[in-house]
Protein backbone atom coordinates (compact mmCIF):
# COMPACT_ATOMS: atom_id res chain seq x y z
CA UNK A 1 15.26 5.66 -14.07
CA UNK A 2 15.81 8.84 -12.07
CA UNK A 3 18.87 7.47 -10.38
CA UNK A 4 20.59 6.48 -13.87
CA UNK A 5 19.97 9.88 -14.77
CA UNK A 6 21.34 11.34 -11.77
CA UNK A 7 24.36 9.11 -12.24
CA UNK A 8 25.06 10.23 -16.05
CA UNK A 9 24.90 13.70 -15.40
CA UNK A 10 27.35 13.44 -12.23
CA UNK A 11 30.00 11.12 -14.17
CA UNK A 12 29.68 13.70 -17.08
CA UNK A 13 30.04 16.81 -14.92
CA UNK A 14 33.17 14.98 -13.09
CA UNK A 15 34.67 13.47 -16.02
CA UNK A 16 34.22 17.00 -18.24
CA UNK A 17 35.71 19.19 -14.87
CA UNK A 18 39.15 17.76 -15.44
CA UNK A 19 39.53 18.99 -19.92
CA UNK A 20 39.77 22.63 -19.04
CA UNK A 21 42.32 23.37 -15.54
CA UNK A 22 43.66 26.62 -14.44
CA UNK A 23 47.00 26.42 -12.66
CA UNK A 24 47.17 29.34 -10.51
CA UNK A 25 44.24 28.24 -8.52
CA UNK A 26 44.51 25.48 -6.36
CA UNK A 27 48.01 24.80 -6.54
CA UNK A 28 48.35 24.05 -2.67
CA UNK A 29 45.07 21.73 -2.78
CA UNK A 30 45.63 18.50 -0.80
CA UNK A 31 47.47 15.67 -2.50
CA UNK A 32 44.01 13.48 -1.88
CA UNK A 33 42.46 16.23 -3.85
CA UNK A 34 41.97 17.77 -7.25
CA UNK A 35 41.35 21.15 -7.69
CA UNK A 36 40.98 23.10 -10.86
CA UNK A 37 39.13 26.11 -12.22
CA UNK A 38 36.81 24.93 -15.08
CA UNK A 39 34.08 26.40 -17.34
CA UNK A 40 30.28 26.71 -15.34
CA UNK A 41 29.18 24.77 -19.21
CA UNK A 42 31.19 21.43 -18.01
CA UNK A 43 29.27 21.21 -15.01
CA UNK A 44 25.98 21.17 -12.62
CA UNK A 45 26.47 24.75 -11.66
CA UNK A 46 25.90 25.57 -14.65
CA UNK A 47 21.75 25.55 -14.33
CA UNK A 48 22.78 28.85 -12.35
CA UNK A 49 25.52 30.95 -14.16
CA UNK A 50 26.24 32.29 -17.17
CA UNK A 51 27.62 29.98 -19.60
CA UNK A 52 30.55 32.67 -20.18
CA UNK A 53 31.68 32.35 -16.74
CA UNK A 54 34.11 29.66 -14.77
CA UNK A 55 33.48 27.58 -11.54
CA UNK A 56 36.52 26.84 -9.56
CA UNK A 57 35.68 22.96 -8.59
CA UNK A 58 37.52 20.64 -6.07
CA UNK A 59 37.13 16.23 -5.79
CA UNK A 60 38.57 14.17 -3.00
CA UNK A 61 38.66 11.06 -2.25
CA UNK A 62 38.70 10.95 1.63
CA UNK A 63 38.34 8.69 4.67
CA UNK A 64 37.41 9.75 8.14
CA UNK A 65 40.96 9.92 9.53
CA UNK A 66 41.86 12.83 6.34
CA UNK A 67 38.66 14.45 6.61
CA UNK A 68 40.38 17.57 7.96
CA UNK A 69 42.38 17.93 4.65
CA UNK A 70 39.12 19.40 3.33
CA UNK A 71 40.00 22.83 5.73
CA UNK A 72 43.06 23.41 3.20
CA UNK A 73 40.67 23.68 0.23
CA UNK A 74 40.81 27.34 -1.32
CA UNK A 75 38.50 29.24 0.78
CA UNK A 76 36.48 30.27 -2.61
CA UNK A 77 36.05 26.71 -3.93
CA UNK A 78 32.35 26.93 -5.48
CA UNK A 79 31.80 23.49 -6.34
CA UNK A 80 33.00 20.47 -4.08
CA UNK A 81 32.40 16.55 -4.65
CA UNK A 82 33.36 13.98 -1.42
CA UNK A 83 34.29 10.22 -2.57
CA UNK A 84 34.32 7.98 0.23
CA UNK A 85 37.58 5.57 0.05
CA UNK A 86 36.19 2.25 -0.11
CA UNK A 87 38.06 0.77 2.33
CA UNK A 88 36.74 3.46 5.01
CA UNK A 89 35.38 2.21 8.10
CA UNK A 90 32.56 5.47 8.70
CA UNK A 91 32.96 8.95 7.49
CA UNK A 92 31.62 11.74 9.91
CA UNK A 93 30.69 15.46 8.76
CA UNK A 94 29.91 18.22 10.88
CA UNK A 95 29.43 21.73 10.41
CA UNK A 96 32.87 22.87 11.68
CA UNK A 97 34.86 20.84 8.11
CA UNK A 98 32.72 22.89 5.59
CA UNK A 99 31.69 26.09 6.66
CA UNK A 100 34.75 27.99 5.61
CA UNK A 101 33.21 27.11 2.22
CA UNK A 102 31.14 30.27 2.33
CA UNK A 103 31.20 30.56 -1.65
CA UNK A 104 29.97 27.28 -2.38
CA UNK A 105 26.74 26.43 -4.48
CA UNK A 106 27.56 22.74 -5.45
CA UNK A 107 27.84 20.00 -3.01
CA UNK A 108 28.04 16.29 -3.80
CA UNK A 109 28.63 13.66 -1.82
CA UNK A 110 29.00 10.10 -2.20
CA UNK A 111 29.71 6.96 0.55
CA UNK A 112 31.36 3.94 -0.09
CA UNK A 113 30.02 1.00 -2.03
CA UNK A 114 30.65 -1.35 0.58
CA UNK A 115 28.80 -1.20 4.36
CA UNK A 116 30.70 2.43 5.35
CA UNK A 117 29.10 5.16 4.97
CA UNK A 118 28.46 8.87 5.33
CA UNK A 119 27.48 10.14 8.49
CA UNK A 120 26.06 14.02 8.76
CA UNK A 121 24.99 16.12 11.63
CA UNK A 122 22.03 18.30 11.79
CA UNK A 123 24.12 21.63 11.09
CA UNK A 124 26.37 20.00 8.39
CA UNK A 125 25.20 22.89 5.81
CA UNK A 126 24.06 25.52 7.86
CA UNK A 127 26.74 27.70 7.19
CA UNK A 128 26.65 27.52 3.56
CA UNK A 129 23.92 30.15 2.68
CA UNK A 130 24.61 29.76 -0.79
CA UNK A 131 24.17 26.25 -1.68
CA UNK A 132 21.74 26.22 -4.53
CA UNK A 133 22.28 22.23 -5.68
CA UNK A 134 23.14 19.14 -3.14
CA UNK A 135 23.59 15.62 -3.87
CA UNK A 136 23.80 12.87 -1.20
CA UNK A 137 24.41 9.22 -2.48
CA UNK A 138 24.59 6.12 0.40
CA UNK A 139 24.72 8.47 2.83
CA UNK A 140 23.12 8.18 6.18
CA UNK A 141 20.80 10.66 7.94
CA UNK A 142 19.73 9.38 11.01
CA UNK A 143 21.85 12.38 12.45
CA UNK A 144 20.81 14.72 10.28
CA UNK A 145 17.15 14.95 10.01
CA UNK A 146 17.30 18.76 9.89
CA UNK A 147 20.45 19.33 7.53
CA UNK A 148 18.89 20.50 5.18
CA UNK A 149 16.17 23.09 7.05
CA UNK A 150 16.97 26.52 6.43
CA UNK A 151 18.70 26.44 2.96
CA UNK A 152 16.71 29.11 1.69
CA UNK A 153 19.22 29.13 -1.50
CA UNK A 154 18.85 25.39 -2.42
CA UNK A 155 16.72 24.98 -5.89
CA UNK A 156 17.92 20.59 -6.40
CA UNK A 157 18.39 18.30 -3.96
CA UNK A 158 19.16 14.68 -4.62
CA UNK A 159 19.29 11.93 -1.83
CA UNK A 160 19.66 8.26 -3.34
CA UNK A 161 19.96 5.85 -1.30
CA UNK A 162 20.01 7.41 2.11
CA UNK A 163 17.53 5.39 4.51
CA UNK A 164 15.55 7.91 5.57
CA UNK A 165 12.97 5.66 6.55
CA UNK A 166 9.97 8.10 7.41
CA UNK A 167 9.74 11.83 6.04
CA UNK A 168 8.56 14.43 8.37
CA UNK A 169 8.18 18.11 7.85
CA UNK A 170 11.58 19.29 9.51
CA UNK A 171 13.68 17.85 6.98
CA UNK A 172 12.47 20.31 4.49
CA UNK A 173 11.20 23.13 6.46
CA UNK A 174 12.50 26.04 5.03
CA UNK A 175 13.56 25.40 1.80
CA UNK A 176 11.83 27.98 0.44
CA UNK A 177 12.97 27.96 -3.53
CA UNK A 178 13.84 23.93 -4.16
CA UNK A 179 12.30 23.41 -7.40
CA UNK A 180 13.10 19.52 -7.83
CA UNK A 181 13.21 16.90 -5.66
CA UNK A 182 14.97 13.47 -5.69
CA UNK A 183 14.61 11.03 -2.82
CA UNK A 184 14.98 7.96 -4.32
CA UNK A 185 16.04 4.68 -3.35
CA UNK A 186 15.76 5.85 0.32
CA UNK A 187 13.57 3.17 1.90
CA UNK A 188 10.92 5.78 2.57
CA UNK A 189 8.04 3.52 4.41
CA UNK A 190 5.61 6.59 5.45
CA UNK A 191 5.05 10.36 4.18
CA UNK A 192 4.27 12.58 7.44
CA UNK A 193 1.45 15.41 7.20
CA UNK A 194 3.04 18.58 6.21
CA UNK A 195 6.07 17.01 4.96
CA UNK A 196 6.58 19.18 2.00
CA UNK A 197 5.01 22.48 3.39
CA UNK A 198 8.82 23.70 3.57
CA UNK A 199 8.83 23.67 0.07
CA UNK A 200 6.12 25.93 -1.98
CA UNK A 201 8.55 26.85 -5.04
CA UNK A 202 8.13 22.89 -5.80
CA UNK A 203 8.17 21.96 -9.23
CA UNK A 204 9.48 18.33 -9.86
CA UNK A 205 9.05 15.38 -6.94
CA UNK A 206 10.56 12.36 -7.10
CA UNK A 207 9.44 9.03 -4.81
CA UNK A 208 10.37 6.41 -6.80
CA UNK A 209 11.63 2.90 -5.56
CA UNK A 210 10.49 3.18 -2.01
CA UNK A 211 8.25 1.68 0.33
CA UNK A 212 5.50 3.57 0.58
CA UNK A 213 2.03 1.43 1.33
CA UNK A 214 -0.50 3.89 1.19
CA UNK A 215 -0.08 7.92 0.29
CA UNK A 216 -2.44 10.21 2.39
CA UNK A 217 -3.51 13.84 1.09
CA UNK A 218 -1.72 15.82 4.43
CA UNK A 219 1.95 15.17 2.96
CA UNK A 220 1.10 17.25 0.02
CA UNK A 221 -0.55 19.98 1.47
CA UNK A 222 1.40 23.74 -0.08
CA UNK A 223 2.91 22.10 -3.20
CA UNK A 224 0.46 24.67 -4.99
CA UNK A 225 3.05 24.73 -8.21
CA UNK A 226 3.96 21.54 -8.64
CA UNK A 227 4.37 19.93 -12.83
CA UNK A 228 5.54 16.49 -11.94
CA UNK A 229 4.93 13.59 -9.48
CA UNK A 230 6.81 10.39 -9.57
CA UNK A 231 5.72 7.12 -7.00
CA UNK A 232 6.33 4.83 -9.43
CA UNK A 233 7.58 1.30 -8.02
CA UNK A 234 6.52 1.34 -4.46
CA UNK A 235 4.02 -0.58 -2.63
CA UNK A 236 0.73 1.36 -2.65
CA UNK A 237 -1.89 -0.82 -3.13
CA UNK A 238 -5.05 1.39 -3.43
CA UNK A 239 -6.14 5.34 -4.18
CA UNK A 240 -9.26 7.10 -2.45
CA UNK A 241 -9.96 10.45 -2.53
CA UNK A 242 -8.42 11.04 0.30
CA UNK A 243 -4.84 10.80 -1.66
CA UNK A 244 -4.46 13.66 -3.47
CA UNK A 245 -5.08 16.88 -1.92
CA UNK A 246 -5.76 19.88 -5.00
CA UNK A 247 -2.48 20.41 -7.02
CA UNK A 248 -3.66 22.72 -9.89
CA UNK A 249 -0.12 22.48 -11.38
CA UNK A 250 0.45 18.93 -11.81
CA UNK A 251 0.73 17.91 -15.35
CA UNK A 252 2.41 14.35 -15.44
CA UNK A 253 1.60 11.80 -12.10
CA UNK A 254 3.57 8.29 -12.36
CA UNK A 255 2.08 5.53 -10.73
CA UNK A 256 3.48 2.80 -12.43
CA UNK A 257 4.34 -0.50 -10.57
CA UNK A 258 2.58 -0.03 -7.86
CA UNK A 259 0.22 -3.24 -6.02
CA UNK A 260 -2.61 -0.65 -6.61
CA UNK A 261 -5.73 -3.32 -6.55
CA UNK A 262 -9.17 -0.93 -6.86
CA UNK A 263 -9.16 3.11 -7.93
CA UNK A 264 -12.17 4.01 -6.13
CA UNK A 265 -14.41 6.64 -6.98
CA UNK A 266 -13.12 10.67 -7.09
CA UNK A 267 -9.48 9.82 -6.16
CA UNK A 268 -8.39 12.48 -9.03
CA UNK A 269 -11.51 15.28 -8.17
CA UNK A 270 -8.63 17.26 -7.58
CA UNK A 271 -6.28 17.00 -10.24
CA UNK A 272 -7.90 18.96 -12.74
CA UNK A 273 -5.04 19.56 -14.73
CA UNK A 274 -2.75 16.51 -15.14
CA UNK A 275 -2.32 15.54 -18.96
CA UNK A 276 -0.07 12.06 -18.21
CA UNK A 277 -0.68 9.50 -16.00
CA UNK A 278 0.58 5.89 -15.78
CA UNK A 279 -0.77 3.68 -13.16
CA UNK A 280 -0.80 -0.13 -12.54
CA UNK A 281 1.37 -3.36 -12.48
CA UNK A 282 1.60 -6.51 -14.57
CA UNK A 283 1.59 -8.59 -11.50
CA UNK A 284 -1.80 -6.75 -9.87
CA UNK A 285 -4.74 -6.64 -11.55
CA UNK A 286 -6.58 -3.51 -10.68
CA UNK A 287 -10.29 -3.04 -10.81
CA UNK A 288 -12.18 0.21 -12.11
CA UNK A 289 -15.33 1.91 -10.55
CA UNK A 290 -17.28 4.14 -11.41
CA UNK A 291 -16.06 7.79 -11.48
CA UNK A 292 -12.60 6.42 -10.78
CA UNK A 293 -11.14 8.97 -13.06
CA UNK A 294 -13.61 11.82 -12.40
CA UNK A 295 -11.59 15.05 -12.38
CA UNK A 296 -9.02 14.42 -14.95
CA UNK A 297 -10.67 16.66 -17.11
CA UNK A 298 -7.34 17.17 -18.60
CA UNK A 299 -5.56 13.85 -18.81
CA UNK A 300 -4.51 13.10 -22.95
CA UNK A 301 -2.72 9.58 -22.20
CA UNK A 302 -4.44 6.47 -19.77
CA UNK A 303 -2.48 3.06 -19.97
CA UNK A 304 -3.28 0.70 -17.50
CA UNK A 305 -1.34 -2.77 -17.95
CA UNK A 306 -3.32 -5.58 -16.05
CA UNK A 307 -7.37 -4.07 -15.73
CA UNK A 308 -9.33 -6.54 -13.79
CA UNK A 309 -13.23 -5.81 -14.71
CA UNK A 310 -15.96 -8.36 -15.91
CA UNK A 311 -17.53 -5.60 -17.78
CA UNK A 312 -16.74 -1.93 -18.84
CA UNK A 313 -19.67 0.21 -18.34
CA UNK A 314 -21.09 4.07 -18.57
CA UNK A 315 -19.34 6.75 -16.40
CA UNK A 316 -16.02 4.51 -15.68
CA UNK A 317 -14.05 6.95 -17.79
CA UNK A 318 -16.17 10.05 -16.71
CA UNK A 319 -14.89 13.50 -17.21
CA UNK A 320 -12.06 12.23 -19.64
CA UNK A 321 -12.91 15.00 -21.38
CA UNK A 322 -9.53 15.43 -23.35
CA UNK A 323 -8.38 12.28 -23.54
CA UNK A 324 -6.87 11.41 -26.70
CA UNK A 325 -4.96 8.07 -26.26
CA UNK A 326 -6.41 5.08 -23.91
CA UNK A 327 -4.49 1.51 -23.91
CA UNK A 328 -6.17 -1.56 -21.44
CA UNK A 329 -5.00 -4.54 -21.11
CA UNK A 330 -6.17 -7.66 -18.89
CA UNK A 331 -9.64 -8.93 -18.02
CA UNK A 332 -12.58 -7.15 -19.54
CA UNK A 333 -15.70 -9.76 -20.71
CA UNK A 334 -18.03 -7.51 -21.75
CA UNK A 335 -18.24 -3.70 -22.99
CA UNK A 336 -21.58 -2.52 -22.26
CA UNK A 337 -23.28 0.15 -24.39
CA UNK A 338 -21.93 3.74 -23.91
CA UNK A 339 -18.59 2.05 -21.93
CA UNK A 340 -16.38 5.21 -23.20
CA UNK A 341 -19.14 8.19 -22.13
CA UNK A 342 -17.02 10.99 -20.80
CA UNK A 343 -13.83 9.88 -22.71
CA UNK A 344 -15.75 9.85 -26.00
CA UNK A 345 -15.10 13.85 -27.05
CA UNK A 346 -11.60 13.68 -29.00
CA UNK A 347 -10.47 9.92 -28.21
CA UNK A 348 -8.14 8.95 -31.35
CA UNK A 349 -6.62 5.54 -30.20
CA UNK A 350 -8.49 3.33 -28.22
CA UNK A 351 -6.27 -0.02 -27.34
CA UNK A 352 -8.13 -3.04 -26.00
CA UNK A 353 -5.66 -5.65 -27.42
CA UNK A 354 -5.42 -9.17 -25.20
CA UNK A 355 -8.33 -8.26 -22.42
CA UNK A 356 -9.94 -11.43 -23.22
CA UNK A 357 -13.27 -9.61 -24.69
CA UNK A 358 -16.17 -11.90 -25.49
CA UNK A 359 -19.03 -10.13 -26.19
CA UNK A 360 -19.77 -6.10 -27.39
CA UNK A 361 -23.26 -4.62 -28.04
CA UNK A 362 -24.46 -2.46 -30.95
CA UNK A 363 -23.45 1.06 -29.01
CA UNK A 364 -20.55 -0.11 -27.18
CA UNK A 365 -18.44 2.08 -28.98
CA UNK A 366 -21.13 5.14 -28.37
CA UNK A 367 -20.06 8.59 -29.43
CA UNK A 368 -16.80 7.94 -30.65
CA UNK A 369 -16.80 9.73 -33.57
CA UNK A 370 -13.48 11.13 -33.64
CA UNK A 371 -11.35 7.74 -33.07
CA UNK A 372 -8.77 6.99 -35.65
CA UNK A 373 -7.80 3.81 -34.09
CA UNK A 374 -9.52 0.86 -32.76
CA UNK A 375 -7.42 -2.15 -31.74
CA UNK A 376 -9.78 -5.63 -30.26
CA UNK A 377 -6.84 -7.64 -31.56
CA UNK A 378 -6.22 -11.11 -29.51
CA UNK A 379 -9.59 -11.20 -27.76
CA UNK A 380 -12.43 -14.10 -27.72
CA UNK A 381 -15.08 -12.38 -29.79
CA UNK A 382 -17.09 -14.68 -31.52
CA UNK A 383 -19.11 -12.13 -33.48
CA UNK A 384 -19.97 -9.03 -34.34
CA UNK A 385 -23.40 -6.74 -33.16
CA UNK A 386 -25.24 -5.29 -36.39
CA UNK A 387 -24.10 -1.51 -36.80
CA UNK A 388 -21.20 -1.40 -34.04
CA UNK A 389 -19.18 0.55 -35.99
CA UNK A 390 -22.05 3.16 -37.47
CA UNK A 391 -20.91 5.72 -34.78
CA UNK A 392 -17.00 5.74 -35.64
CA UNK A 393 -17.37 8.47 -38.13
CA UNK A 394 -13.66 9.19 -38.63
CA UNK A 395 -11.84 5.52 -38.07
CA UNK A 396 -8.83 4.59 -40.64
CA UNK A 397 -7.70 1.39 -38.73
CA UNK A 398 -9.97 -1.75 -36.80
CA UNK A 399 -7.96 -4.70 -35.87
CA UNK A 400 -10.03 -7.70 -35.30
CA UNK A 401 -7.49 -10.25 -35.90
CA UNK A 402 -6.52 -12.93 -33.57
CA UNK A 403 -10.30 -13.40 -32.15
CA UNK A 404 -12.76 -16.20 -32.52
CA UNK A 405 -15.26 -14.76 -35.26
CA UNK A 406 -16.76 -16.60 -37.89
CA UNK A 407 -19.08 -14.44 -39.12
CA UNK A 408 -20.06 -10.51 -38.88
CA UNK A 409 -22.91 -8.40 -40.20
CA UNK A 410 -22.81 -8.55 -43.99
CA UNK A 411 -22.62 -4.84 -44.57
CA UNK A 412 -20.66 -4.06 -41.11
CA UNK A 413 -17.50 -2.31 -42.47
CA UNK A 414 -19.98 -0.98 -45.66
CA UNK A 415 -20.52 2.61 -44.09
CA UNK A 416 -16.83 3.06 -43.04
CA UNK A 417 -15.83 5.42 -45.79
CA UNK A 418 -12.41 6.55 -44.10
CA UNK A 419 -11.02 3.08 -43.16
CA UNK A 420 -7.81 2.64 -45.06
CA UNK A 421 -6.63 -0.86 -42.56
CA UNK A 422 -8.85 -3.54 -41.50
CA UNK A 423 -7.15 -6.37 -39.90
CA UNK A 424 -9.30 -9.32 -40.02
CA UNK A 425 -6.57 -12.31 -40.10
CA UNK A 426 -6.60 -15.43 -37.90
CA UNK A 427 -10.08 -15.98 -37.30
CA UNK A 428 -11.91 -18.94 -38.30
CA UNK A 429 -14.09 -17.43 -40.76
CA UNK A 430 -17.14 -19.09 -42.38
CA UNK A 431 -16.99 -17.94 -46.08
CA UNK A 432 -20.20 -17.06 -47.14
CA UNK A 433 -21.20 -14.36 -50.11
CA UNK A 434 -22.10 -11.65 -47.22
CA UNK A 435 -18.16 -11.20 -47.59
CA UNK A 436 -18.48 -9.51 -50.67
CA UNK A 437 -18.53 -6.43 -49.71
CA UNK A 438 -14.81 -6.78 -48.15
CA UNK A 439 -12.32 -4.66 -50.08
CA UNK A 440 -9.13 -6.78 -50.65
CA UNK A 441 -7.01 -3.54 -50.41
CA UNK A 442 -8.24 -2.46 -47.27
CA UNK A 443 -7.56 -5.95 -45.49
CA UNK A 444 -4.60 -6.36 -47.35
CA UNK A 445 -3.02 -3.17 -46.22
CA UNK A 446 0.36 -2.74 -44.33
CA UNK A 447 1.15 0.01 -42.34
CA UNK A 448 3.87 1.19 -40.07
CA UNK A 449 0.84 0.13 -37.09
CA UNK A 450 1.08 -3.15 -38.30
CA UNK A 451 4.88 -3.16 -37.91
CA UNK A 452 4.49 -1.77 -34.43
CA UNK A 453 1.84 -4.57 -33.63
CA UNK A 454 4.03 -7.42 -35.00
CA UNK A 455 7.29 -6.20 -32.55
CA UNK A 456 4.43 -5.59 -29.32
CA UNK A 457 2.77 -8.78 -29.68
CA UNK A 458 3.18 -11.43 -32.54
CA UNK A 459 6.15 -11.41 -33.73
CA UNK A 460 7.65 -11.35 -29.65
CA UNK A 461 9.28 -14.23 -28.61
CA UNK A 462 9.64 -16.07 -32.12
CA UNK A 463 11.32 -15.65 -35.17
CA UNK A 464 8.64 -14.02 -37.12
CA UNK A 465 8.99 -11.05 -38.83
CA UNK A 466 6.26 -7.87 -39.83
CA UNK A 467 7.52 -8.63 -43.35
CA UNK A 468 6.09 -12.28 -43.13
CA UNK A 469 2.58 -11.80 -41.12
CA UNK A 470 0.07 -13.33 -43.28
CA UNK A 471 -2.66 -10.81 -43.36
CA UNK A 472 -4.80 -12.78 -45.28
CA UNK A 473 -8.44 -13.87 -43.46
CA UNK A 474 -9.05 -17.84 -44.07
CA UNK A 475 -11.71 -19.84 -44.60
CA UNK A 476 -12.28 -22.40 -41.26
CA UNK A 477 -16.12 -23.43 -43.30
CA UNK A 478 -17.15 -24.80 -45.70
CA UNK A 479 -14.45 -27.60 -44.81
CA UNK A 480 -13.84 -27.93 -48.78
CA UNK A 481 -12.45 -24.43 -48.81
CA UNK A 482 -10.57 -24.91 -45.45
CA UNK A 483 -7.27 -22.65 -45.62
CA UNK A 484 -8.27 -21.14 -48.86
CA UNK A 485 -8.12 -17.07 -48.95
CA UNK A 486 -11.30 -15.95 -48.51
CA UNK A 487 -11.09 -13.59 -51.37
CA UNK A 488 -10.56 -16.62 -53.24
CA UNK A 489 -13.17 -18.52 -52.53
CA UNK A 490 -15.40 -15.59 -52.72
CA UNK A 491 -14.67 -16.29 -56.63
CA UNK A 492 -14.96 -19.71 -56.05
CA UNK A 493 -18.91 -19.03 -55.08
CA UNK A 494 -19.25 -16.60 -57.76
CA UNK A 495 -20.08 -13.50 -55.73
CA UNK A 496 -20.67 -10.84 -57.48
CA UNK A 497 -18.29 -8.39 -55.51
CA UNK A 498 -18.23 -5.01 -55.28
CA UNK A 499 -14.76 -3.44 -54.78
């Protein structure tokens, strides 16, 4: 996702650069060149001066053999894009083509889309003391492990598809106010100890779509100030607690696509305050332990897409003291009594939907009195504990539908005083006059939830829509009333109702 976004904002800043020009600068720029003085609003640069002011800006499109045009660029150029001619062979930078560049804060640099590339040496930038944003696309650094040391200006640095292969410290030693991060795409297998020391001004790091197997605490030792963490859609398959060193900082951590098959105990102790976190991968089931979470004393939002857990049980979700929002799907048989201790405090949504439930007990749902929302939709519960509900003080919506109940507690949703949707439909109910107590209006009810369930899960792959979900509960027994609403047959048996 990063690298589309990189992408946009490059081919906006390009195409923009070329609707305001300024003749008398860069009228003897080389023919393979395009050099015009624009306003510091139309591109990058502008994250670093005043929107009033104007960036003089220069594009080529280059091979190897016309790499020396680049020494007749104006002297004062400030920002300075590379485009490697795709039918180049290799493209080699060194330090002596750029550093008469001295006023330059913008670098960007892009190989070919075939199998040439850009080569760079070690002191490619060294020279440019003022380079506050750099971005490298299909270039190759095997030469230039250290290019980037020293840049005690640079604040964003991008490197997409690069190869780097394994990060040590020396690449960013030095680089003492970067605030983000991108290296993406870059076939990154290991993370050295120290690796971002260079770096204490950190704010945003991306790892995305790499190779990393396993993550170990050392590599993100100094990164004191850092918000966000991305190492989404790699290849680490587990977390300890020897991942994460203490970043007090960190607010959102992506995990996301990852082979990550247990979270053992206290592999967040140290990320006290990280609100967002996203973890798992449809293809990998991952299993919970106790005190997996511990720490996260912070976290608002937990989704984990394929759980893999016979049971859910007290203390999995310890010290989830402010979480607001939890959504599990996969394999969970059984929620013990208390399952949600230490996420119980201010949870409002609490999605089980498709975890192929098949039994709950009476406190299972334990101390969650401030939940709004409680969705056991598509699940194999066959009934219902007596008072299960008594502790949600404060719920408006219970889906039940899609299960294998035929019969609850007769005065089960009785004490529910604020529940405005109950969603009760596709079951194979037994229609007895303990059903009397249903309120027609409160089954029947539509809301924009149900909409959002119907495009999510029903309604996907078919031609279904919200507008034609029968929320009705049927009669499965007696066989006479078979298919029958069971607010109709209620009448049927005479029941005196109370709505």
């Amino acid at each position: 996702m990063c690298c589309k976004i990189v992408l946009f904002f490059l081919f906006i800043g390009l195409a923009k650069s070329y609707q305001v020009s300024n003749s008398e600068w860069g009228e003897n720029c080389p023919p393979e060149c395009d050099c015009q003085t624009v306003s510091a609003t139309q591109t990058l640069i502008s994250k670093w001066k005043s929107e009033n002011s104007s960036t003089k800006t220069a594009l080529c499109v280059l091979k190897n053999e016309s790499l020396s045009l680049i020494l007749d660029l104006p002297n004062d150029t400030e920002s300075f894009t590379v485009l490697q001619a795709n039918d180049d062979s290799l493209m080699v930078f060194t330090n002596n083509i750029l550093k008469h560049l001295q006023n330059v804060k913008n670098i960007d640099m892009q190989g070919s889309l075939t199998a040439a590339k850009i080569y760079l040496t070690n002191d490619i930038f060294h020279d440019l003391r003022d380079l506050k944003y750099v971005s490298l696309q299909r270039v190759d650094l095997t030469r230039g492990e250290k290019a980037f040391s020293k840049l005690s200006s640079l604040e964003v640095l991008y490197v997409i598809h690069c190869d780097i292969g394994y990060l040590k410290w020396e690449m960013l030693d030095g680089l003492k106010n970067l605030k983000e991060l991108y290296l993406v795409q870059s076939g990154i297998k290991e993370l050295y100890g120290f690796a971002f020391y260079g770096t204490p001004e950190l704010r945003r790091l991306f790892l995305s779509h790499n190779d990393l197997f396993s993550v170990e605490a050392d590599a993100f030792v100094g990164l004191l100030k850092l918000e966000h963490l991305d190492l989404s859609n790699n290849r680490i398959d587990h977390l300890s607690g020897l991942t994460f060193p203490p970043l007090p900082h960190l607010q959102w951590l992506e995990l996301k696509h990852n082979p990550i098959k247990v979270i053992f105990p206290h592999c967040f102790q140290y990320l006290n305050g990280t609100q967002h976190l996203t973890l798992g991968h449809q293809k990998q089931p991952v299993h919970l332990m106790k005190f997996s979470f511990r720490g996260l004393y912070s976290l608002l939002f937990l989704h984990i897409p394929n759980i893999d857990n016979d049971a859910l049980f007290e203390h999995m979700f310890y010290d989830l003291k402010s979480l607001s929002h939890m959504n599990l799907r996969g394999r969970i048989k059984l929620i013990n009594n208390r399952a949600f201790n230490g996420a119980h405090k201010v949870l409002k949504k609490l999605v089980l939907h498709d975890c192929q439930i098949e039994r709950m007990f009476s406190d299972s749902l334990y101390g969650l009195e401030s939940l709004h929302l409680l969705d056991l939709s598509e699940n194999r519960l066959r009934s219902l504990p007596d008072g299960i509900f008594s502790h949600l003080k404060a719920i408006k919506q219970i889906r039940l539908n899609n299960n294998q109940i035929t019969q609850v507690p007769n005065n089960v949703f009785l004490p529910l005083y604020s529940l405005q949707e109950l969603s009760i439909y596709n079951n194979p109910w037994n229609c007895t006059c303990g059903m009397k107590y249903w309120k027609e209006r409160i089954v029947m009810a539509k809301s924009e939830e149900n909409t959002e369930m119907c495009n999510e899960t029903l309604c996907s792959n078919s031609n279904v829509t919200s507008e034609e979900i029968d929320l009705m509960p049927r009669c499965k027994d007696p066989k006479s009333y078979e298919g029958q609403s069971v607010f109709q047959v209620l009448k049927l048996l005479k029941c005196d109702r109370q709505l």
